[in-house]
PDB file of N, CA and C in Angstrom:
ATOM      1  N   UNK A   1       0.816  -1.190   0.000  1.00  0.00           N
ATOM      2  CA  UNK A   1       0.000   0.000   0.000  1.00  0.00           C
ATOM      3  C   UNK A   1       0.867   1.265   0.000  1.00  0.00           C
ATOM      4  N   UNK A   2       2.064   0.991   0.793  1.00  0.00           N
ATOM      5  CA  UNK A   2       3.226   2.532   0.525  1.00  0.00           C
ATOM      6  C   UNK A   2       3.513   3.044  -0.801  1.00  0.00           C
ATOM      7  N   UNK A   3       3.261   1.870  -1.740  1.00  0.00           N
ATOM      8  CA  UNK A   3       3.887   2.199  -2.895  1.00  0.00           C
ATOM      9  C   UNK A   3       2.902   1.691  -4.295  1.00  0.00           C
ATOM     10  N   UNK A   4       1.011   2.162  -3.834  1.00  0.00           N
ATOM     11  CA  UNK A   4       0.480   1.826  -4.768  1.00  0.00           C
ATOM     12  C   UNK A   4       0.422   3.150  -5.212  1.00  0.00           C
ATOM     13  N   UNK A   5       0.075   3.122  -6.195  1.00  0.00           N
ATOM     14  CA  UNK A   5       0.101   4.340  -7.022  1.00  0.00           C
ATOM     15  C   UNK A   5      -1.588   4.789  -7.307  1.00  0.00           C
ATOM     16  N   UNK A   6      -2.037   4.036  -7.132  1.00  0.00           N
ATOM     17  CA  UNK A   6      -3.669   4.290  -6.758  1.00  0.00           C
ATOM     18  C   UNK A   6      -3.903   4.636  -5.719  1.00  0.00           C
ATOM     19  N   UNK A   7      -3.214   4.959  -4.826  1.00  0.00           N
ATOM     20  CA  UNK A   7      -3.367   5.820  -3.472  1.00  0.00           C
ATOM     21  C   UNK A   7      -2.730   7.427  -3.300  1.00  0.00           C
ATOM     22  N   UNK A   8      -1.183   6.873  -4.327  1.00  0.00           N
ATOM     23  CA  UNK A   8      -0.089   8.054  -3.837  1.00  0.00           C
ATOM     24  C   UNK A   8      -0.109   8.906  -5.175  1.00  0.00           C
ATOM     25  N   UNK A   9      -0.080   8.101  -6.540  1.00  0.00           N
ATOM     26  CA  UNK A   9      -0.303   8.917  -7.837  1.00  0.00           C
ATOM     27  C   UNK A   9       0.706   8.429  -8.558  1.00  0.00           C
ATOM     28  N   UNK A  10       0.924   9.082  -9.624  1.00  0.00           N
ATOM     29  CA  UNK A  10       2.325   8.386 -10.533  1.00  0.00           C
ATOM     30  C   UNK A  10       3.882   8.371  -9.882  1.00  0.00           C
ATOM     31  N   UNK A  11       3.977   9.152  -8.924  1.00  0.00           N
ATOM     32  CA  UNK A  11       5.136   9.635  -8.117  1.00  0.00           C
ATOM     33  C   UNK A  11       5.019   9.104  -7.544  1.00  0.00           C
ATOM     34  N   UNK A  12       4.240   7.859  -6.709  1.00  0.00           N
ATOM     35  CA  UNK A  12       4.675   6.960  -6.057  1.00  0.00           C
ATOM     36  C   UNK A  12       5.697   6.539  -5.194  1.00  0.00           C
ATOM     37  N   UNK A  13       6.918   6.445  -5.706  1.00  0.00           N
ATOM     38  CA  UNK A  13       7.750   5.977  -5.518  1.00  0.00           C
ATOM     39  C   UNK A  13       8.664   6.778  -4.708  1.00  0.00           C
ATOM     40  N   UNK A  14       8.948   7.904  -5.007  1.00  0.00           N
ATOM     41  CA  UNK A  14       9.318   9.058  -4.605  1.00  0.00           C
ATOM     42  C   UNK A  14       9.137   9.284  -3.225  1.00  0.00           C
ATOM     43  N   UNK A  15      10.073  10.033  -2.586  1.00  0.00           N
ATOM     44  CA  UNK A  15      10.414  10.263  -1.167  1.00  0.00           C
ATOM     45  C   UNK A  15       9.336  11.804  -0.878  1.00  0.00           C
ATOM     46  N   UNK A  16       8.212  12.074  -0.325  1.00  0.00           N
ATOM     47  CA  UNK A  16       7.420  13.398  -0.502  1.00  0.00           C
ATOM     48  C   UNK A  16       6.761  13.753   0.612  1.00  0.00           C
ATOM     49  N   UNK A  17       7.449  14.115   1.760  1.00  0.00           N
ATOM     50  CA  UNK A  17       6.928  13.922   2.920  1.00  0.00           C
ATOM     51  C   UNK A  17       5.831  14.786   3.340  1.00  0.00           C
ATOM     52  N   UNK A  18       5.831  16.039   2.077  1.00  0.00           N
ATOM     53  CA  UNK A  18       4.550  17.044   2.268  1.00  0.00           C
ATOM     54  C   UNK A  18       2.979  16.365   1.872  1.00  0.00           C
ATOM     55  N   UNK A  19       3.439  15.049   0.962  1.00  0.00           N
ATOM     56  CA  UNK A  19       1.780  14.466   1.042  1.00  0.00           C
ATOM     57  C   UNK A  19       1.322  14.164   2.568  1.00  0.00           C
ATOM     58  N   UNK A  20       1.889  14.075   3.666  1.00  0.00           N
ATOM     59  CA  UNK A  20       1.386  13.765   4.720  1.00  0.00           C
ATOM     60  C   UNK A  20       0.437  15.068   5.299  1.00  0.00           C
ATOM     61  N   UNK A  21       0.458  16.512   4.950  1.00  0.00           N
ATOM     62  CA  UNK A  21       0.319  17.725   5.145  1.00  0.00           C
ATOM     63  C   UNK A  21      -0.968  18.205   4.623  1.00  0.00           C
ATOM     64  N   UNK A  22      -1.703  18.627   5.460  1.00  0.00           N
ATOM     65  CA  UNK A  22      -3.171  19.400   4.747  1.00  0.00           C
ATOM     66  C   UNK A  22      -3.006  20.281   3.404  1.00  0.00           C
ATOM     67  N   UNK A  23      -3.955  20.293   2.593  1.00  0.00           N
ATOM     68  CA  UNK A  23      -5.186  19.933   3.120  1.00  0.00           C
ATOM     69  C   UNK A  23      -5.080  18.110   2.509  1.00  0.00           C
ATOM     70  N   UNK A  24      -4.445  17.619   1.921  1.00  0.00           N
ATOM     71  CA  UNK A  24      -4.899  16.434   1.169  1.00  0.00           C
ATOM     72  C   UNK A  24      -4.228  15.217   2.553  1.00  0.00           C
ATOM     73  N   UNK A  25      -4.313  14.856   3.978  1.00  0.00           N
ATOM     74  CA  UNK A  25      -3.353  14.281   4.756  1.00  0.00           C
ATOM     75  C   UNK A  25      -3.996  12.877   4.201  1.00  0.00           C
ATOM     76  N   UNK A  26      -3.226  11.525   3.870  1.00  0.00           N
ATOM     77  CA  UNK A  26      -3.679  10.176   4.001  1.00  0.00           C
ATOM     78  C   UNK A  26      -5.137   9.393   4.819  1.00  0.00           C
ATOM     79  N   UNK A  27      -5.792   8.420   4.267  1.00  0.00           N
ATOM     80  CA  UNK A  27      -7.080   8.677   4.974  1.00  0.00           C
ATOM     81  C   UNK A  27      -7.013   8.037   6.006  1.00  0.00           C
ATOM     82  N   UNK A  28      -5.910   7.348   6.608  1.00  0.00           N
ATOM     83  CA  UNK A  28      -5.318   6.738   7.785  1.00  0.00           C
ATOM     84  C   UNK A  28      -4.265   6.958   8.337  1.00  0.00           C
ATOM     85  N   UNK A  29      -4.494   7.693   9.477  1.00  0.00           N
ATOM     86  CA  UNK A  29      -2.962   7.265  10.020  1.00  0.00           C
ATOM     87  C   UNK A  29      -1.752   6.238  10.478  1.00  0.00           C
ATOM     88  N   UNK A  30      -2.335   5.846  10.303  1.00  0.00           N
ATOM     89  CA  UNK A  30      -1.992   3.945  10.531  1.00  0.00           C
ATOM     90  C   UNK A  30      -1.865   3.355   8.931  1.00  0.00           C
ATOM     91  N   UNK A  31      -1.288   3.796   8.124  1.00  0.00           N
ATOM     92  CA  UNK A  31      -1.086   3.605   6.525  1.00  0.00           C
ATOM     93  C   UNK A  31      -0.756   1.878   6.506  1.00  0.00           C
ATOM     94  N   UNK A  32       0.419   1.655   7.450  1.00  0.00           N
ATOM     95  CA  UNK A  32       1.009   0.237   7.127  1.00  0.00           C
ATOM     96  C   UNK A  32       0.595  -0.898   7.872  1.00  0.00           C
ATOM     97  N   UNK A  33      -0.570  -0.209   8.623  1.00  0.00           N
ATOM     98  CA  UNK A  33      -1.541  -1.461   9.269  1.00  0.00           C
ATOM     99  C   UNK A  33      -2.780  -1.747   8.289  1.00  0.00           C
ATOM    100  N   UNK A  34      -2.800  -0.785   7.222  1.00  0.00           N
ATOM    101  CA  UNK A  34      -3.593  -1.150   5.965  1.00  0.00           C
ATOM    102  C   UNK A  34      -4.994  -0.565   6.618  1.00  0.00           C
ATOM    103  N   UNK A  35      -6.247  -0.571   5.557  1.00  0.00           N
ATOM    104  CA  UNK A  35      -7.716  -0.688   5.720  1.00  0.00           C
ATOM    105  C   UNK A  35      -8.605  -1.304   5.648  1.00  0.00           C
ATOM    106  N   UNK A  36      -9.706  -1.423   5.973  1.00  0.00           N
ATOM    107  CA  UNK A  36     -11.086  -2.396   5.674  1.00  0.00           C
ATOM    108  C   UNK A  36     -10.791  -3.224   6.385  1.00  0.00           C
ATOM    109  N   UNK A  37     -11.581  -4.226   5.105  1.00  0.00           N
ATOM    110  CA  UNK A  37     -11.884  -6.373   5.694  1.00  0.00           C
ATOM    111  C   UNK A  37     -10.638  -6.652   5.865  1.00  0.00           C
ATOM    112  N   UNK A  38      -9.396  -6.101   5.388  1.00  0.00           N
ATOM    113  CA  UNK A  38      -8.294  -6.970   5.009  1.00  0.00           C
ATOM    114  C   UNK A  38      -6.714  -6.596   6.192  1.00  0.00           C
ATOM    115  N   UNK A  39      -7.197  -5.435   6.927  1.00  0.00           N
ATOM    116  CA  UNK A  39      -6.582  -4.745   7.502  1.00  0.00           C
ATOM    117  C   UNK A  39      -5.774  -5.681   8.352  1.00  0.00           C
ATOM    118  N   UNK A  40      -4.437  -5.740   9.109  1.00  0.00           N
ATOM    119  CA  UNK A  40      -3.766  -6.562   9.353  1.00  0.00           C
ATOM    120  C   UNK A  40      -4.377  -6.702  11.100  1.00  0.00           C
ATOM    121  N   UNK A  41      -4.855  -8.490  11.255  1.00  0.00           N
ATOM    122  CA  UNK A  41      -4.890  -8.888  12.424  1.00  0.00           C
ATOM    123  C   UNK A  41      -4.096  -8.265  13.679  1.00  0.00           C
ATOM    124  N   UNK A  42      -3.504  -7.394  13.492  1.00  0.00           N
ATOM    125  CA  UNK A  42      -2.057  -7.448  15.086  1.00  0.00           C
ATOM    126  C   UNK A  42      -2.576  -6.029  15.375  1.00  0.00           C
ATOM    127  N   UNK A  43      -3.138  -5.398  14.398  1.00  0.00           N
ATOM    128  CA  UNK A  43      -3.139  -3.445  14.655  1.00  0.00           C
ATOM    129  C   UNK A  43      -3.545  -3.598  15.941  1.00  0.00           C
ATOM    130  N   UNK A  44      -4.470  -4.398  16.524  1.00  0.00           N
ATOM    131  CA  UNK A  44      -5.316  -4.160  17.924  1.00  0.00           C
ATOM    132  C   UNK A  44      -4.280  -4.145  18.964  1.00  0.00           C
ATOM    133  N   UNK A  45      -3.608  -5.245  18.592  1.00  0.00           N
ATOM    134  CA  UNK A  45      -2.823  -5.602  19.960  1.00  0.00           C
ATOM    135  C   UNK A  45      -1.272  -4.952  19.444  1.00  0.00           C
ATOM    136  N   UNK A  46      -1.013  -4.788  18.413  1.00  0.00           N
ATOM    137  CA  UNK A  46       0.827  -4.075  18.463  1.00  0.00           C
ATOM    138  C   UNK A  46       0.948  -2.551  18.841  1.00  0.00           C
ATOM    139  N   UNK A  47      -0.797  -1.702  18.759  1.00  0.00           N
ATOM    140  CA  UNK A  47      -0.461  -0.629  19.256  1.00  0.00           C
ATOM    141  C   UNK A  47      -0.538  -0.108  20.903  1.00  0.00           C
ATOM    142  N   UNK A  48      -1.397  -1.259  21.223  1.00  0.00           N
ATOM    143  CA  UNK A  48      -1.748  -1.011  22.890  1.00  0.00           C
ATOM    144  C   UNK A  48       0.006  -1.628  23.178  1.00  0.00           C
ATOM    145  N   UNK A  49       0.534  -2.332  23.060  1.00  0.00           N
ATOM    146  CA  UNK A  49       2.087  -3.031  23.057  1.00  0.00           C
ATOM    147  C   UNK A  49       3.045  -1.984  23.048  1.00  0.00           C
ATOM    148  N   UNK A  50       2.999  -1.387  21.840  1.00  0.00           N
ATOM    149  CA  UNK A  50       4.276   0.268  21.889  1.00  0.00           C
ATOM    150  C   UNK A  50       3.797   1.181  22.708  1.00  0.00           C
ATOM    151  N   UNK A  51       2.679   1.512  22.773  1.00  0.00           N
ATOM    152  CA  UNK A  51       2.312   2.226  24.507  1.00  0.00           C
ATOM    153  C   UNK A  51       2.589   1.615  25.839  1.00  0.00           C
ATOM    154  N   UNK A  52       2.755   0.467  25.893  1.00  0.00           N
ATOM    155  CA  UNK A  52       2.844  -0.218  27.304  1.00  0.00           C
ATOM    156  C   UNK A  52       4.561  -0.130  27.501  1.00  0.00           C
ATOM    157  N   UNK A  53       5.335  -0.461  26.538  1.00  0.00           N
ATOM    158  CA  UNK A  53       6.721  -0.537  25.790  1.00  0.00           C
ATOM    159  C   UNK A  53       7.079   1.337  26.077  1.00  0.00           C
ATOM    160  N   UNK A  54       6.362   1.934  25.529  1.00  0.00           N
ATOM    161  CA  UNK A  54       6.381   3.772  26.039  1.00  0.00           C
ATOM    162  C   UNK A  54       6.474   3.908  27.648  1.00  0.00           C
ATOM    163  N   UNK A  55       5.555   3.271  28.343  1.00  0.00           N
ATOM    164  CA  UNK A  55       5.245   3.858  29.451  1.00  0.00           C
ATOM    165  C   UNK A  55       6.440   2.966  30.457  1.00  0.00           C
ATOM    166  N   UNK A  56       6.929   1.787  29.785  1.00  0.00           N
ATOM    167  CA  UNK A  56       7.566   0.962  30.906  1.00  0.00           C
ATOM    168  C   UNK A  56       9.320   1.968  30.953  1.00  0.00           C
ATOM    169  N   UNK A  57       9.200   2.602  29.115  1.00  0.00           N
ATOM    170  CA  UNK A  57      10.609   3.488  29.546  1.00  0.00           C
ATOM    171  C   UNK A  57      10.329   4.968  30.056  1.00  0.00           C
ATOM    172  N   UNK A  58       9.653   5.538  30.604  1.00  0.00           N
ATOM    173  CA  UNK A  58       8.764   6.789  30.849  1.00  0.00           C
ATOM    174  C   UNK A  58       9.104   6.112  32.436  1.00  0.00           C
ATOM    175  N   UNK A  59       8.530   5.122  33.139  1.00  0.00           N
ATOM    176  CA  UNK A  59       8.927   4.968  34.284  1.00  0.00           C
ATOM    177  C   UNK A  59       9.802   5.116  34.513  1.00  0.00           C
ATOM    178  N   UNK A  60      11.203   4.194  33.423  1.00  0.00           N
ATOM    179  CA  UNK A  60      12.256   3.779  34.025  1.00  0.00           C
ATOM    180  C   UNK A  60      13.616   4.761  34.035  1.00  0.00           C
ATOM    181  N   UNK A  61      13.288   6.004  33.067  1.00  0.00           N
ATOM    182  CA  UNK A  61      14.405   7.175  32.717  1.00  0.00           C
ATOM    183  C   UNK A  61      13.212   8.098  32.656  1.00  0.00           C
ATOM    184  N   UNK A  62      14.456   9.191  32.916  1.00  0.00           N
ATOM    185  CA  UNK A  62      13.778  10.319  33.062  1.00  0.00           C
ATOM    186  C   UNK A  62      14.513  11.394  32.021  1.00  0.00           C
ATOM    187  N   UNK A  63      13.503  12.082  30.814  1.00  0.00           N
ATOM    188  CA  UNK A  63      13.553  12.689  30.429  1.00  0.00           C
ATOM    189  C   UNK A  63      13.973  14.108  30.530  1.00  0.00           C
ATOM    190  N   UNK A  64      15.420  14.257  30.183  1.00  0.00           N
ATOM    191  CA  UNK A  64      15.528  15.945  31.073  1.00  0.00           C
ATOM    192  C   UNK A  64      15.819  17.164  29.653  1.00  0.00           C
ATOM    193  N   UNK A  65      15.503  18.004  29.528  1.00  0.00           N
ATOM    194  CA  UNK A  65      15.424  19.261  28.299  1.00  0.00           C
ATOM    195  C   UNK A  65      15.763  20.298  28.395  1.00  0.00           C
ATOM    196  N   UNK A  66      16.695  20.623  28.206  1.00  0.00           N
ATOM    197  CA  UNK A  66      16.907  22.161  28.451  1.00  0.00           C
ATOM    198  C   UNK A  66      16.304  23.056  28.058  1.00  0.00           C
ATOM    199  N   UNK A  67      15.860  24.180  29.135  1.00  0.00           N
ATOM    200  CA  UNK A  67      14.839  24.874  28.534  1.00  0.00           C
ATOM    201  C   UNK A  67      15.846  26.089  27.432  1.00  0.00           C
ATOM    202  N   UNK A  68      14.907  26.287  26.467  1.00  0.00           N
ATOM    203  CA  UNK A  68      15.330  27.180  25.005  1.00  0.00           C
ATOM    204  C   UNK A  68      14.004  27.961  24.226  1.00  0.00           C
ATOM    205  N   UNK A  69      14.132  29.419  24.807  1.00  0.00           N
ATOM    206  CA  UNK A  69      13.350  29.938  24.021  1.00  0.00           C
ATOM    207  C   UNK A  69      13.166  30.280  22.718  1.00  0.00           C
ATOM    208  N   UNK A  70      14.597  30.057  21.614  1.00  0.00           N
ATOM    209  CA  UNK A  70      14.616  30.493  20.452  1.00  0.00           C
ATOM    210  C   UNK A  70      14.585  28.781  19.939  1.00  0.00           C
ATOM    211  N   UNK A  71      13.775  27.659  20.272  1.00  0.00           N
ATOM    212  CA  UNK A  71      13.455  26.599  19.628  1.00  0.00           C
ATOM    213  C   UNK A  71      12.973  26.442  17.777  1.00  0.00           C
ATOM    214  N   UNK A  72      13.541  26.421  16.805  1.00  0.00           N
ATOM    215  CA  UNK A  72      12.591  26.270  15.863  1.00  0.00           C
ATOM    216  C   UNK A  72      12.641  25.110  15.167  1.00  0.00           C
ATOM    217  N   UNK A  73      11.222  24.660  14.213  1.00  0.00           N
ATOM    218  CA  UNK A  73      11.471  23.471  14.514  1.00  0.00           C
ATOM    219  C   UNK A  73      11.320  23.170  12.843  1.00  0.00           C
ATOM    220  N   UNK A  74      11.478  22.286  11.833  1.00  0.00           N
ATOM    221  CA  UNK A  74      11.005  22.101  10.484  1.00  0.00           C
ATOM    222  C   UNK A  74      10.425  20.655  10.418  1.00  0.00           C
ATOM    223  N   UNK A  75       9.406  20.953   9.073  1.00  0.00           N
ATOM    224  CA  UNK A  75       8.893  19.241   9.002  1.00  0.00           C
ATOM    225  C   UNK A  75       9.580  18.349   7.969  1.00  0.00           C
ATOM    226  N   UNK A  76      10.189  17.411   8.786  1.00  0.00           N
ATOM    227  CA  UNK A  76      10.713  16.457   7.596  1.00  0.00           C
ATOM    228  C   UNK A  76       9.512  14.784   7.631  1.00  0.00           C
ATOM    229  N   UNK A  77      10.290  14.088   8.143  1.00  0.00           N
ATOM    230  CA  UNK A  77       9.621  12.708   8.169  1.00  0.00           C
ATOM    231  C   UNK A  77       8.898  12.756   9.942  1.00  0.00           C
ATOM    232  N   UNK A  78       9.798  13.310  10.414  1.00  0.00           N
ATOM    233  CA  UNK A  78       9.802  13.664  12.082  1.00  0.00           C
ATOM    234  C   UNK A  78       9.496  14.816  12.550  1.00  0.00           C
ATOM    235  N   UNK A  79       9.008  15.554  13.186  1.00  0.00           N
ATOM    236  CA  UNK A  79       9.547  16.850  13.627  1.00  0.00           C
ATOM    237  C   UNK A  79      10.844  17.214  13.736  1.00  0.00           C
ATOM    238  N   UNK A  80      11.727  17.818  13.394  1.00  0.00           N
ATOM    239  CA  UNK A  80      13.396  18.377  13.599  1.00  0.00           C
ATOM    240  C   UNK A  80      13.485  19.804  14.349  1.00  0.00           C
ATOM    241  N   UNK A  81      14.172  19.443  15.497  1.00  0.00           N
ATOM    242  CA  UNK A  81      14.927  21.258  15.868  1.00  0.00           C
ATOM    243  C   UNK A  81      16.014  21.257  14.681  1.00  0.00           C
ATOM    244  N   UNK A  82      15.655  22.560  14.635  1.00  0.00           N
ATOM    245  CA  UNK A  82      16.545  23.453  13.474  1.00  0.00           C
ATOM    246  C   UNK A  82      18.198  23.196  14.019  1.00  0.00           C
ATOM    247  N   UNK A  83      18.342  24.360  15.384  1.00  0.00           N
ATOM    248  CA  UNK A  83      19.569  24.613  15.163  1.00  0.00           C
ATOM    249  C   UNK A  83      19.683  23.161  16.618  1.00  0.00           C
ATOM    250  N   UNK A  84      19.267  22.196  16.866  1.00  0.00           N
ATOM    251  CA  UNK A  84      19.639  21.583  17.423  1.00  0.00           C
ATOM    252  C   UNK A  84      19.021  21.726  19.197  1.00  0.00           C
ATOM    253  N   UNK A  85      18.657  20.480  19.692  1.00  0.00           N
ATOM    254  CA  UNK A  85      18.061  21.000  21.498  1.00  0.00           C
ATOM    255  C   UNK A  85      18.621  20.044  21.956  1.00  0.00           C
ATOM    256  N   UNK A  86      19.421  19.918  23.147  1.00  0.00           N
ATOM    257  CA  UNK A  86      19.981  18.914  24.078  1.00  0.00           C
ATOM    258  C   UNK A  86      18.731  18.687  25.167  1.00  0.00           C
ATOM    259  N   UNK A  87      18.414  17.070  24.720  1.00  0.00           N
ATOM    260  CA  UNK A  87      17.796  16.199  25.595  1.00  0.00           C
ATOM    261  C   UNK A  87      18.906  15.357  26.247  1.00  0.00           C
ATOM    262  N   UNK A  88      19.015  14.692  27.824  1.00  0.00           N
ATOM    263  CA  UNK A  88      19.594  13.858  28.169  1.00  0.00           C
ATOM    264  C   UNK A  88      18.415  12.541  28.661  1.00  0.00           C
ATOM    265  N   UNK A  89      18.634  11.943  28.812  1.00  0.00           N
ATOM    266  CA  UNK A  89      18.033  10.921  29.283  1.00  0.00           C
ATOM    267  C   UNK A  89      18.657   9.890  30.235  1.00  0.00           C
ATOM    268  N   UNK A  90      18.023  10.294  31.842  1.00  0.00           N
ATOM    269  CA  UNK A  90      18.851   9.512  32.650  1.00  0.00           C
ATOM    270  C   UNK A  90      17.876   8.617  33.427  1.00  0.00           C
ATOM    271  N   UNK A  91      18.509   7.210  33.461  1.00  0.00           N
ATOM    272  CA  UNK A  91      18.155   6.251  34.373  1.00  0.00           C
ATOM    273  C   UNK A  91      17.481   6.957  35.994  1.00  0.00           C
ATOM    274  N   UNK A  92      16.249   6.429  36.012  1.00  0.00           N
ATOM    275  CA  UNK A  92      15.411   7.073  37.635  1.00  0.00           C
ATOM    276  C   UNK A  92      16.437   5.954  38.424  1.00  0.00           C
ATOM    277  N   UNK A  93      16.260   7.042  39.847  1.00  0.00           N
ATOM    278  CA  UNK A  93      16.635   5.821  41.250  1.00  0.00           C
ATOM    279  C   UNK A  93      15.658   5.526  41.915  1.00  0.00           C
TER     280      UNK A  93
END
């Protein structure tokens, strides 16, 4: 489905990360768990799984950020800081 062309257009193939972007955004967010009758058995249970998998490292480190008021940020595949933001991430006691 990433790479039908009855979804994405003749460009297909192509790297275009602004099709993700209004007004035209994909009619799922979940693209590679597919749609409909055919949609893949696991979506139920692999996404409650990467949240549980989220929260068990959310307990276990602690997220620290330096605060930065001149933050800016661009859209690629991810969100990106521009000129760069130091996160550390340290093991809780």
């Amino acid at each position: 489905m990433g790479r039908s062309e009855k979804e994405w257009g003749h460009d297909a193939l192509e790297f275009k990360p602004e099709r993700w972007l209004p007004p035209n955004p994909p009619r799922s967010k979940h693209v590679a768990f597919s749609l409909g009758k055919r949609a893949c058995i696991g979506k139920r249970y692999a996404i409650p799984v990467l949240k549980t998998i989220l929260i068990h490292c959310i307990r276990d480190y602690e997220i620290i950020a330096e605060p930065n008021e001149n933050l800016e940020f661009k859209v690629d595949v991810a969100l990106k800081a521009i000129n760069g933001h130091l996160i550390r991430v340290k093991r809780r006691q």
